[in-house]
Protein backbone atom coordinates (compact mmCIF):
# COMPACT_ATOMS: atom_id res chain seq x y z
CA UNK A 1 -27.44 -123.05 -45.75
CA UNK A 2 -26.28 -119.98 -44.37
CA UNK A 3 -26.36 -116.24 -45.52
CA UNK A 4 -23.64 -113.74 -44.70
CA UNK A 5 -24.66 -109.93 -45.32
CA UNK A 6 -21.74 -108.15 -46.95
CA UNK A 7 -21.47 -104.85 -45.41
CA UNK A 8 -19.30 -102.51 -47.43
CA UNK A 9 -17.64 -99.57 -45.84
CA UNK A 10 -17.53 -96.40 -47.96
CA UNK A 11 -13.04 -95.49 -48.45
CA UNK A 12 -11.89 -93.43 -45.72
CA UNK A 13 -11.80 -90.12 -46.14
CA UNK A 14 -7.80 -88.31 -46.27
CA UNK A 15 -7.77 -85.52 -43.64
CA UNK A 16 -6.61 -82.35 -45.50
CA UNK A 17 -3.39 -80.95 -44.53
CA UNK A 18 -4.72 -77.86 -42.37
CA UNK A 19 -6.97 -80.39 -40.32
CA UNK A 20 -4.48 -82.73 -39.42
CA UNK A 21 -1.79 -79.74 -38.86
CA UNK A 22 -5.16 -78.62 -36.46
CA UNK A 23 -5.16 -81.68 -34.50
CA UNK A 24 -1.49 -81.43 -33.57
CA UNK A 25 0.41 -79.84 -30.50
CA UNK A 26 2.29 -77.70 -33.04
CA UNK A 27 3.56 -73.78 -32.93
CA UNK A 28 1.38 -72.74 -35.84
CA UNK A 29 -2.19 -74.14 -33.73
CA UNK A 30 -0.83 -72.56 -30.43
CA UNK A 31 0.02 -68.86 -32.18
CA UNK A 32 -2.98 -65.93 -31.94
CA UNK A 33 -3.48 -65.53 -35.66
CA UNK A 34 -6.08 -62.86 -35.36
CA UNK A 35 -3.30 -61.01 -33.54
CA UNK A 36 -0.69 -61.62 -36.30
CA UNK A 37 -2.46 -60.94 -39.01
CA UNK A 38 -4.25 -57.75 -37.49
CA UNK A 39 -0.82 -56.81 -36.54
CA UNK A 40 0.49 -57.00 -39.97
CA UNK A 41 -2.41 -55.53 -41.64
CA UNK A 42 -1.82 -52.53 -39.51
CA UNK A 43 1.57 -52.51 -40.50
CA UNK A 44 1.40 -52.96 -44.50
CA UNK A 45 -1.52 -50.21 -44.38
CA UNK A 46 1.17 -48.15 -42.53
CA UNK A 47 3.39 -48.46 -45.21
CA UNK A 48 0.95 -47.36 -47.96
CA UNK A 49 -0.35 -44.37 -45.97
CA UNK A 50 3.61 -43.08 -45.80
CA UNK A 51 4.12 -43.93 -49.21
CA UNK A 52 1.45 -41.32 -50.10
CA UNK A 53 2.88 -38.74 -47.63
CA UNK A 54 6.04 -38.78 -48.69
CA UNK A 55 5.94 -39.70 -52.07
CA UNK A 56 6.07 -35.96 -53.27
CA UNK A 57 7.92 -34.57 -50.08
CA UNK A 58 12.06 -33.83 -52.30
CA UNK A 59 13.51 -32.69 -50.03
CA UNK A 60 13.63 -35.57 -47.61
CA UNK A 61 13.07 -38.46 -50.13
CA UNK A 62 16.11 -37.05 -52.51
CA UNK A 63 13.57 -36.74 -55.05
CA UNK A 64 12.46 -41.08 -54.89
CA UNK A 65 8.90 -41.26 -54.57
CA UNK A 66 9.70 -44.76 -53.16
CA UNK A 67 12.28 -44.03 -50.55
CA UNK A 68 9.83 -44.52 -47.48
CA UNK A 69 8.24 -47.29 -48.61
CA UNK A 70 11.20 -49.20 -49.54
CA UNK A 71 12.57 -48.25 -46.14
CA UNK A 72 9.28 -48.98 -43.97
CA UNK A 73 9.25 -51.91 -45.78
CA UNK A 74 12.90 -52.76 -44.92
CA UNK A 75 11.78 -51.93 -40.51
CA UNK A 76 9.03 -54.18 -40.83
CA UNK A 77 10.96 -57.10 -42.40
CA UNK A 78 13.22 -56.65 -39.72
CA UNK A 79 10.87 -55.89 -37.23
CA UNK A 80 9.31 -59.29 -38.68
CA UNK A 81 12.63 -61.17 -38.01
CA UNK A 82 12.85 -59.94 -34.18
CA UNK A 83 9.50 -60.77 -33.56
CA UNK A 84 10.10 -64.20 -34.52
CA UNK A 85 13.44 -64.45 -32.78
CA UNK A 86 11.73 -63.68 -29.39
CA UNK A 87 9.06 -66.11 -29.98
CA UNK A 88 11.68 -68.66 -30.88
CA UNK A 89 13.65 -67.86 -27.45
CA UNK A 90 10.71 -67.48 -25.53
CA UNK A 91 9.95 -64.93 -22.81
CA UNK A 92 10.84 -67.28 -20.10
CA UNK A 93 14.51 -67.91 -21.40
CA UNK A 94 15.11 -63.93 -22.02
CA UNK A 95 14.11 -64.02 -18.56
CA UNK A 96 17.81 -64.43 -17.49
CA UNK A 97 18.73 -61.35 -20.29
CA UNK A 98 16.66 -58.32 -18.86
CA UNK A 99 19.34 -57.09 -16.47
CA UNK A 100 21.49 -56.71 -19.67
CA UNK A 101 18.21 -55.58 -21.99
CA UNK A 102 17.45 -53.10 -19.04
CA UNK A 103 21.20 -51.75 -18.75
CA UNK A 104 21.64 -51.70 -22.83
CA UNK A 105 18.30 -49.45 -23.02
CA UNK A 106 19.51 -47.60 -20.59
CA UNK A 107 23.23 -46.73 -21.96
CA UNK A 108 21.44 -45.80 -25.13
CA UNK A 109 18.57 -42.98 -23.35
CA UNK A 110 21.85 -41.38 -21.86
CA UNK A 111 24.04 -41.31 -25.21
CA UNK A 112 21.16 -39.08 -26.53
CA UNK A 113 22.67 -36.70 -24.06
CA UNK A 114 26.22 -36.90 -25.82
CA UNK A 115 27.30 -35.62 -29.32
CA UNK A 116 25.49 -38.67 -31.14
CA UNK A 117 22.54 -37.35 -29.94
CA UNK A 118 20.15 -35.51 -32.42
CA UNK A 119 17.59 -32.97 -32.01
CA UNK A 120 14.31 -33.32 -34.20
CA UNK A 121 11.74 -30.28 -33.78
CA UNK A 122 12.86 -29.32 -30.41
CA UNK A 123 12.73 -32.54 -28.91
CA UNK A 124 16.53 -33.92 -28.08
CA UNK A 125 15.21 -37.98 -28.41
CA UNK A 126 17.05 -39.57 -31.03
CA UNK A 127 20.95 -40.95 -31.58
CA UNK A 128 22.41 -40.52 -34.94
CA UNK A 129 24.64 -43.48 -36.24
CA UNK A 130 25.39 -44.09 -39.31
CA UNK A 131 23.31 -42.08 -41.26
CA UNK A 132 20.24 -43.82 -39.33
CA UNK A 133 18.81 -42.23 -36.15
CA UNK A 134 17.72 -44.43 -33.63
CA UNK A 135 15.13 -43.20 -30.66
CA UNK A 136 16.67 -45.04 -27.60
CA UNK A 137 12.76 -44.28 -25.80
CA UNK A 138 10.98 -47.63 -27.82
CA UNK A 139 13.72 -49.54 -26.33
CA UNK A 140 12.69 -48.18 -23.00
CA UNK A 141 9.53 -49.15 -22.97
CA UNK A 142 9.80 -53.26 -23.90
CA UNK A 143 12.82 -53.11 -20.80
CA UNK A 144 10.45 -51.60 -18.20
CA UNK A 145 7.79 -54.24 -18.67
CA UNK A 146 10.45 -56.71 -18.75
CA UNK A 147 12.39 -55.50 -15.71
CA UNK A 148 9.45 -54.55 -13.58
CA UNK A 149 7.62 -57.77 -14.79
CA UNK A 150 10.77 -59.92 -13.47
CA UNK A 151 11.53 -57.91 -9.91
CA UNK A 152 7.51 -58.51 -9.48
CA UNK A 153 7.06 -61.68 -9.93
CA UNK A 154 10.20 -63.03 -8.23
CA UNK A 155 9.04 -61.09 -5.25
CA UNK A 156 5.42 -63.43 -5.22
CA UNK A 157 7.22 -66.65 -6.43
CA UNK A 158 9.90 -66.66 -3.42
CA UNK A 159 7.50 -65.67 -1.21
CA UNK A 160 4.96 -67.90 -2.77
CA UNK A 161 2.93 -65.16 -1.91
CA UNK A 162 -0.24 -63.73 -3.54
CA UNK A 163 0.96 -59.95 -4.20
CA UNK A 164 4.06 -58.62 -4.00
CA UNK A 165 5.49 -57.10 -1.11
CA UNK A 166 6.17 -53.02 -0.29
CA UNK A 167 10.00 -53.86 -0.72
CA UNK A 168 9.33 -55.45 -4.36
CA UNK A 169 7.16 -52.53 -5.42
CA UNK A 170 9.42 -50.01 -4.43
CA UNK A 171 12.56 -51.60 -6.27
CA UNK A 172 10.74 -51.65 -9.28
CA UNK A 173 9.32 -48.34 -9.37
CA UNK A 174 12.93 -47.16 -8.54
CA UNK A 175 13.80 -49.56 -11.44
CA UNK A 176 11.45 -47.67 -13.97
CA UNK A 177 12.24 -44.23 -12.45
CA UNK A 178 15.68 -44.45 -13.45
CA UNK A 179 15.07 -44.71 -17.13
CA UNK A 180 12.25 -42.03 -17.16
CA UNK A 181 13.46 -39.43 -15.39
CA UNK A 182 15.81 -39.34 -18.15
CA UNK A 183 13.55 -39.75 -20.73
CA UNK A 184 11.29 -37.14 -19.22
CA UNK A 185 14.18 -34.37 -19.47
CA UNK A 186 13.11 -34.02 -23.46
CA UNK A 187 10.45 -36.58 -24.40
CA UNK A 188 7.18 -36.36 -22.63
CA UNK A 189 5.37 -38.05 -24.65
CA UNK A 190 7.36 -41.01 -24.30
CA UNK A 191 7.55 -40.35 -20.46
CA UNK A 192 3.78 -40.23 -20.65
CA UNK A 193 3.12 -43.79 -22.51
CA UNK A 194 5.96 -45.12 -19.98
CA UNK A 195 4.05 -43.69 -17.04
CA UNK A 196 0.90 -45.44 -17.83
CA UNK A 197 2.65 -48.88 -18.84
CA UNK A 198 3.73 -48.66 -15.35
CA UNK A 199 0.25 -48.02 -13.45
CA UNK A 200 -1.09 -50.95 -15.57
CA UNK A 201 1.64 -53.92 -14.54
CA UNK A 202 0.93 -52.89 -11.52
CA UNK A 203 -2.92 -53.18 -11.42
CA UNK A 204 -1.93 -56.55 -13.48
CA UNK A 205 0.37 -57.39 -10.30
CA UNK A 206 -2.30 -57.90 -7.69
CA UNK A 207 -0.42 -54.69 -5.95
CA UNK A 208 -2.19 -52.65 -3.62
CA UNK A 209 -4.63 -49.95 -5.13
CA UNK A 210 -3.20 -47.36 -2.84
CA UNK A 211 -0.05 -47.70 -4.77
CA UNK A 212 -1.51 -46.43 -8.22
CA UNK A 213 -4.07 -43.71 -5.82
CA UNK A 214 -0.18 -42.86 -4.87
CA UNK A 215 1.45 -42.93 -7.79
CA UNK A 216 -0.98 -40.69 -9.91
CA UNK A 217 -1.36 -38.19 -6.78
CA UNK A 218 2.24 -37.90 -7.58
CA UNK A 219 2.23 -37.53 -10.74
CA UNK A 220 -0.51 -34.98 -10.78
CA UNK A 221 1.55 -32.91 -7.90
CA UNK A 222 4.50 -32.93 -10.43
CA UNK A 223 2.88 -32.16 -13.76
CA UNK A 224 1.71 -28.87 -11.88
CA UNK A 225 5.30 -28.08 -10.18
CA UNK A 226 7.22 -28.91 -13.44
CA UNK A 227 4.50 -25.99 -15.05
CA UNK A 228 4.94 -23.44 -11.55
CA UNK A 229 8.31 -24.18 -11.71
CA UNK A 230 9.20 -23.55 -15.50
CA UNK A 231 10.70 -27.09 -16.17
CA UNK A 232 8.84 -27.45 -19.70
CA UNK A 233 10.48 -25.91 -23.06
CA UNK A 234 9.00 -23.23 -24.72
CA UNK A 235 8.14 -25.77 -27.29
CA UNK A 236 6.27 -27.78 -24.33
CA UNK A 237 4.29 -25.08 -23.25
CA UNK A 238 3.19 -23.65 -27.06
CA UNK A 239 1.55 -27.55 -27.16
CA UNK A 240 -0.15 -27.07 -24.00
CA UNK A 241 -1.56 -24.03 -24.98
CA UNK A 242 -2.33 -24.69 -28.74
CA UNK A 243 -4.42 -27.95 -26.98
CA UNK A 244 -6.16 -25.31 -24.50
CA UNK A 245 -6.96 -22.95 -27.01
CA UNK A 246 -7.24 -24.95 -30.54
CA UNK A 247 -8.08 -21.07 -32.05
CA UNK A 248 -4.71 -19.72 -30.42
CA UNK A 249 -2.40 -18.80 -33.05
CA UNK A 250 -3.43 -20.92 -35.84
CA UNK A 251 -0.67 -20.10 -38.18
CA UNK A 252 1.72 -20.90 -35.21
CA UNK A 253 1.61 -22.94 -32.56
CA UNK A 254 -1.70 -24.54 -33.62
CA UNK A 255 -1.12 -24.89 -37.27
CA UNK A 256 -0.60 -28.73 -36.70
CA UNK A 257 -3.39 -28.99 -35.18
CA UNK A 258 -5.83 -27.03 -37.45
CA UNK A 259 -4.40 -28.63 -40.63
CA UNK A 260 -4.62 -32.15 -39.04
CA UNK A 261 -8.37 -31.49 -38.66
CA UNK A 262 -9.41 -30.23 -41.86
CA UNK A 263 -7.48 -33.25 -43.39
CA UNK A 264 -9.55 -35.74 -41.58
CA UNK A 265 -12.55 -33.67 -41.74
CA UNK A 266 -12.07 -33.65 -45.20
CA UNK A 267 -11.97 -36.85 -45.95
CA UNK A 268 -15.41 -37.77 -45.90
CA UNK A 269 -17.21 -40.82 -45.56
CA UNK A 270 -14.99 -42.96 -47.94
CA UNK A 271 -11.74 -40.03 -48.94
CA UNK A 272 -10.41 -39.23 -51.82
CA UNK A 273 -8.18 -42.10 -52.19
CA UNK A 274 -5.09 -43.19 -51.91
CA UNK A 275 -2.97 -40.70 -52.59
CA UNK A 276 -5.23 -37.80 -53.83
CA UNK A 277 -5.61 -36.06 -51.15
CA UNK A 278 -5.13 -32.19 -50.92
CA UNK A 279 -4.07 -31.77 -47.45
CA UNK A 280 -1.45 -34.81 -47.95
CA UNK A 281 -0.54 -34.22 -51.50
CA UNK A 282 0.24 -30.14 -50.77
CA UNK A 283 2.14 -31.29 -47.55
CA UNK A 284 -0.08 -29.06 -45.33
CA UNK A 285 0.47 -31.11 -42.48
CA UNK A 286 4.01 -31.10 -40.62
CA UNK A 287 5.44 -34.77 -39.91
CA UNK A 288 2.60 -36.94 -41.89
CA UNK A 289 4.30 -39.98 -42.34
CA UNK A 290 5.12 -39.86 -38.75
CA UNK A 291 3.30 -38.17 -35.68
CA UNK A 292 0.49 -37.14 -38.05
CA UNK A 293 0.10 -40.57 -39.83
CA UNK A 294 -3.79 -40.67 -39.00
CA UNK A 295 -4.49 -37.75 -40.55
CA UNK A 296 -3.55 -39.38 -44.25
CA UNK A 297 -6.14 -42.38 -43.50
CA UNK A 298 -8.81 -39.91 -42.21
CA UNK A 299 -8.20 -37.60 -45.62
CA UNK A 300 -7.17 -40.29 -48.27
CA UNK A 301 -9.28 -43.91 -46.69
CA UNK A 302 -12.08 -41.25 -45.49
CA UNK A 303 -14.32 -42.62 -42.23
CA UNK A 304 -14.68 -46.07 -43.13
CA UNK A 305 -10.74 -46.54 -43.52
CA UNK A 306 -9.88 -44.53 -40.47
CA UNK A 307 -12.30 -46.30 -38.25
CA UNK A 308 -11.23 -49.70 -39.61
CA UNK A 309 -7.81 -48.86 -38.55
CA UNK A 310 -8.94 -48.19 -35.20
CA UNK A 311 -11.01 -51.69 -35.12
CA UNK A 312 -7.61 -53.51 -36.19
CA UNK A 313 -6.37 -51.84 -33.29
CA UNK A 314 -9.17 -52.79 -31.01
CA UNK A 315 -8.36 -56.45 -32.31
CA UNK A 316 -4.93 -56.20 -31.07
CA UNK A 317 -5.75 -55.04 -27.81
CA UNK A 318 -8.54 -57.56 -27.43
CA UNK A 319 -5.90 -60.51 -28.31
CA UNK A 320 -3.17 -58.99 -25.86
CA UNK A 321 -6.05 -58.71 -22.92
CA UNK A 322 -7.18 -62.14 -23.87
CA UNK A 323 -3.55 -63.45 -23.83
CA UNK A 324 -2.80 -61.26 -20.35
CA UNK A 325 -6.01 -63.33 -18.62
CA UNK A 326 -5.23 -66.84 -19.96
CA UNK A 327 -1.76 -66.74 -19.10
CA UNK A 328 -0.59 -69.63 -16.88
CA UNK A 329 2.09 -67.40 -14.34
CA UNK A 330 2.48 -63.92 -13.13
CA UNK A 331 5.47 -62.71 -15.15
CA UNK A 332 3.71 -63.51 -18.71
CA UNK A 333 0.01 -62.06 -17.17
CA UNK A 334 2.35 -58.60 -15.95
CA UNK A 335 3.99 -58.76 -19.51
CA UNK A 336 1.03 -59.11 -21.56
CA UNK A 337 -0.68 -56.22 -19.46
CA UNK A 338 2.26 -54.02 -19.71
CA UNK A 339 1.43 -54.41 -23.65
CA UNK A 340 -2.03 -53.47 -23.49
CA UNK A 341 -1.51 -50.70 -21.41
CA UNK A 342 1.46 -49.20 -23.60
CA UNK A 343 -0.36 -50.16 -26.76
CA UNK A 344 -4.13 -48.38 -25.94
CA UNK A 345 -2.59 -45.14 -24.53
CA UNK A 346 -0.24 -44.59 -27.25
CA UNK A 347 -2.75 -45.25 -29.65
CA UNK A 348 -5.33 -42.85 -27.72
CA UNK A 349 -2.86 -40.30 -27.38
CA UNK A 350 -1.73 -40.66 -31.21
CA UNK A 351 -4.98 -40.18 -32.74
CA UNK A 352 -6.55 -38.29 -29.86
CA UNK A 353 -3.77 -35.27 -30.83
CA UNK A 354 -4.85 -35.35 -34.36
CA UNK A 355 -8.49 -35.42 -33.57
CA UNK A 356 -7.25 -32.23 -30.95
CA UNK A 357 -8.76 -34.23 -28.12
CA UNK A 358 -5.38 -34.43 -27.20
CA UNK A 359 -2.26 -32.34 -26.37
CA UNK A 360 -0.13 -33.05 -29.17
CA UNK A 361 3.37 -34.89 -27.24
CA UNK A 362 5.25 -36.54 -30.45
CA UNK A 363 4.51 -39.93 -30.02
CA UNK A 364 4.07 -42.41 -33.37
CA UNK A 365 1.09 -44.68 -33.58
CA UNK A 366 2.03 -47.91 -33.13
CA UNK A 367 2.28 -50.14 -36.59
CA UNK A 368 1.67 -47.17 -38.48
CA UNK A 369 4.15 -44.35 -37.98
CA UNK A 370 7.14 -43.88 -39.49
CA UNK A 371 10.59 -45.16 -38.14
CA UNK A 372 13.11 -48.36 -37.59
CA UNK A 373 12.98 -48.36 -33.66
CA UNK A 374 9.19 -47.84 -33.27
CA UNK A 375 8.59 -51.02 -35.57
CA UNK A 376 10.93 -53.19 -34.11
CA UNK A 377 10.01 -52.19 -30.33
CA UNK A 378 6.04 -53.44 -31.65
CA UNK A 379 7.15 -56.08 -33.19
CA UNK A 380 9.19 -57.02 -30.04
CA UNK A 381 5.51 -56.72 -27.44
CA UNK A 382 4.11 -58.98 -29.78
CA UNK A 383 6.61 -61.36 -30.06
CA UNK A 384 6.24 -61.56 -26.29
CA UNK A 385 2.55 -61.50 -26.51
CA UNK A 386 3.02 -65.00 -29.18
CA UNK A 387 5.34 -66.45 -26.44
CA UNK A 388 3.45 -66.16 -24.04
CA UNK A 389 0.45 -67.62 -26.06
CA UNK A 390 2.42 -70.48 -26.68
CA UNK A 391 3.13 -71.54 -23.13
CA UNK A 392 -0.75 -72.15 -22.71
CA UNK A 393 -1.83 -75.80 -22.48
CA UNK A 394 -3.35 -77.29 -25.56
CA UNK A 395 -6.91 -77.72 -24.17
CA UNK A 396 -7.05 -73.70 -23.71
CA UNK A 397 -5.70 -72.73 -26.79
């Protein structure tokens, strides 16, 4: 008589919704989440820090304590909405657009020249429509990385070559020249952050080094005519000299400064809190919910909080430089580094000027900063950055 051993097999265990949406080739496993969510971290703690800048300021809030953070709220919702609407496209299938992206930004730099344009503390950088002002410059600098991204790697691709030629260098300097020498007639600082965006594509390019030795030869040559020559504003110079001389007129031209350092000087290890702090609450310091953001985190979140702002940041540029090597072509690798490059030095130069490492030159930090166009030209790089994260294959993701 025979025996048969039973074996019994313990039930199979369900996979759990996240592991099984893991295992698939979908969107949400392909997207840089650390990027996202570092991204909108930086963005929600932007809105608090204007909240508590504004929130006693009358005279521009029309006497709502909630104005700016109902309306930073508002720029990153729609901010939120492009971002996802270029991920949805794709930066291969806007590919075909930047001609028209590149001519829009363009039409809009110049109308700041014409009646619609406004002038904001000396600086002539912003349209007025509508009751909402709008600073053409953002726009600028998503079309140059698109447009020199496109003429650079068309140039390799048709060649099937592994740099780009002198002929497709040149056209797209020429290309990004066009849009900063206007841009340069009354925004430097955006000039500046445009400047750099450009050396970096074309390190990213595989472009000869003696271009960039070139290019910032040049640029040094001209920063010292445009001073010889008297190019710069008064307003230009007093920054320049207030940065040279931080105990030069500090009731004038280096008020900003001053005050922007005893705020974050004052903050301590940990601040005061949210929305107790002296500097911020007696609105010492001019334009703190938008050039000057920093200087409420260094007061009000103390050391810890401004340094953690600066790690989220160093998260973001870490994704972006991950997402520039791993990319599969040239034109995403050029896009991605055109990012990184805009990203770090506006971020240097933004808290660098309220530290007073830096000349002061009116440029918001990214995320954080006050204003429509500034949010939605962020949320536009990383839109492009999660497109181009999606075209990886599977196994590298």
């Amino acid at each position: 008589m025979s025996v048969h051993t039973l074996t019994v097999r313990p039930p199979a265990r369900r996979k759990s919704a996240w592991r099984r949406l893991a295992e698939r080739d979908s969107v949400a496993r392909r997207l840089d989440w650390l990027l996202l969510l570092a991204g909108l971290a930086l963005s929600v703690l932007g809105i608090a820090l204007i909240w508590s800048a504004t929130r006693n300021r009358t005279e521009i809030t029309g006497g709502d304590p909630q104005f700016f953070l109902i309306r930073q709220s508002i720029n990153l919702a729609v901010g939120l909405a492009i971002g996802v609407g270029v991920v949805w496209l794709g930066h291969q299938r806007l590919r075909s657009a930047v001609p028209l992206f590149y001519a829009f930004s363009l039409f809009l730099v110049l109308l700041v020249f014409t009646p619609l344009g406004t002038e904001i503390n000396g600086q002539r950088a912003w349209l007025s429509i509508g009751g909402y002002t709008v600073q053409p410059g953002e726009f600028v600098k998503v079309s140059v990385i698109l447009v020199m991204a496109t003429v650079l790697a068309d140039a390799v691709d048709a060649g099937d070559r592994e740099h780009p030629a002198r002929r497709a260098v040149l056209q797209s300097l020429g290309l990004a020249a066009l849009p900063l020498s206007v841009v340069l007639l009354d925004d430097m600082g955006t000039a500046m952050v445009i400047s750099v965006t450009v050396l970096g594509m074309l390190l990213a390019s595989g472009a000869s080094l003696k271009w960039t030795i070139g290019l910032v030869f040049t640029g040094a040559v001209g920063a010292v005519l445009v001073w010889v020559l008297g190019v710069l504003d008064e307003y230009q110079i007093n920054r320049f000299a207030a940065f040279a001389n931080p105990a030069l007129d500090p009731a004038g031209v280096g008020y900003n400064t001053n005050q922007a350092r005893i705020a974050i000087g004052g903050g301590g290890l940990f601040g005061s809190g949210l929305g107790q702090g002296t500097q911020t609450t007696g609105q010492f310091v001019p334009e703190q919910h938008t050039d000057f953001i920093f200087t409420v985190a260094g007061e009000e979140l103390g050391f810890v909080g401004a340094g953690g702002i600066i790690l989220l940041i160093g998260v973001v540029l870490w994704r972006a430089l991950r997402i520039a090597r791993e990319s599969t072509d040239l034109y995403s690798t050029i896009i991605a580094a055109g990012v990184v490059s805009w990203f770090a030095f506006q971020c240097f130069e933004n808290i660098g000027m309220a530290l007073g490492i830096m000349p002061v030159a009116g440029v918001p930090l990214p995320f954080l900063s006050y204003g429509g166009t500034s949010m939605f030209a962020v949320w536009i790089a990383i839109g492009l950055l999660q497109s181009i994260r999606l075209k990886r294959p599977l196994s590298a993701a």
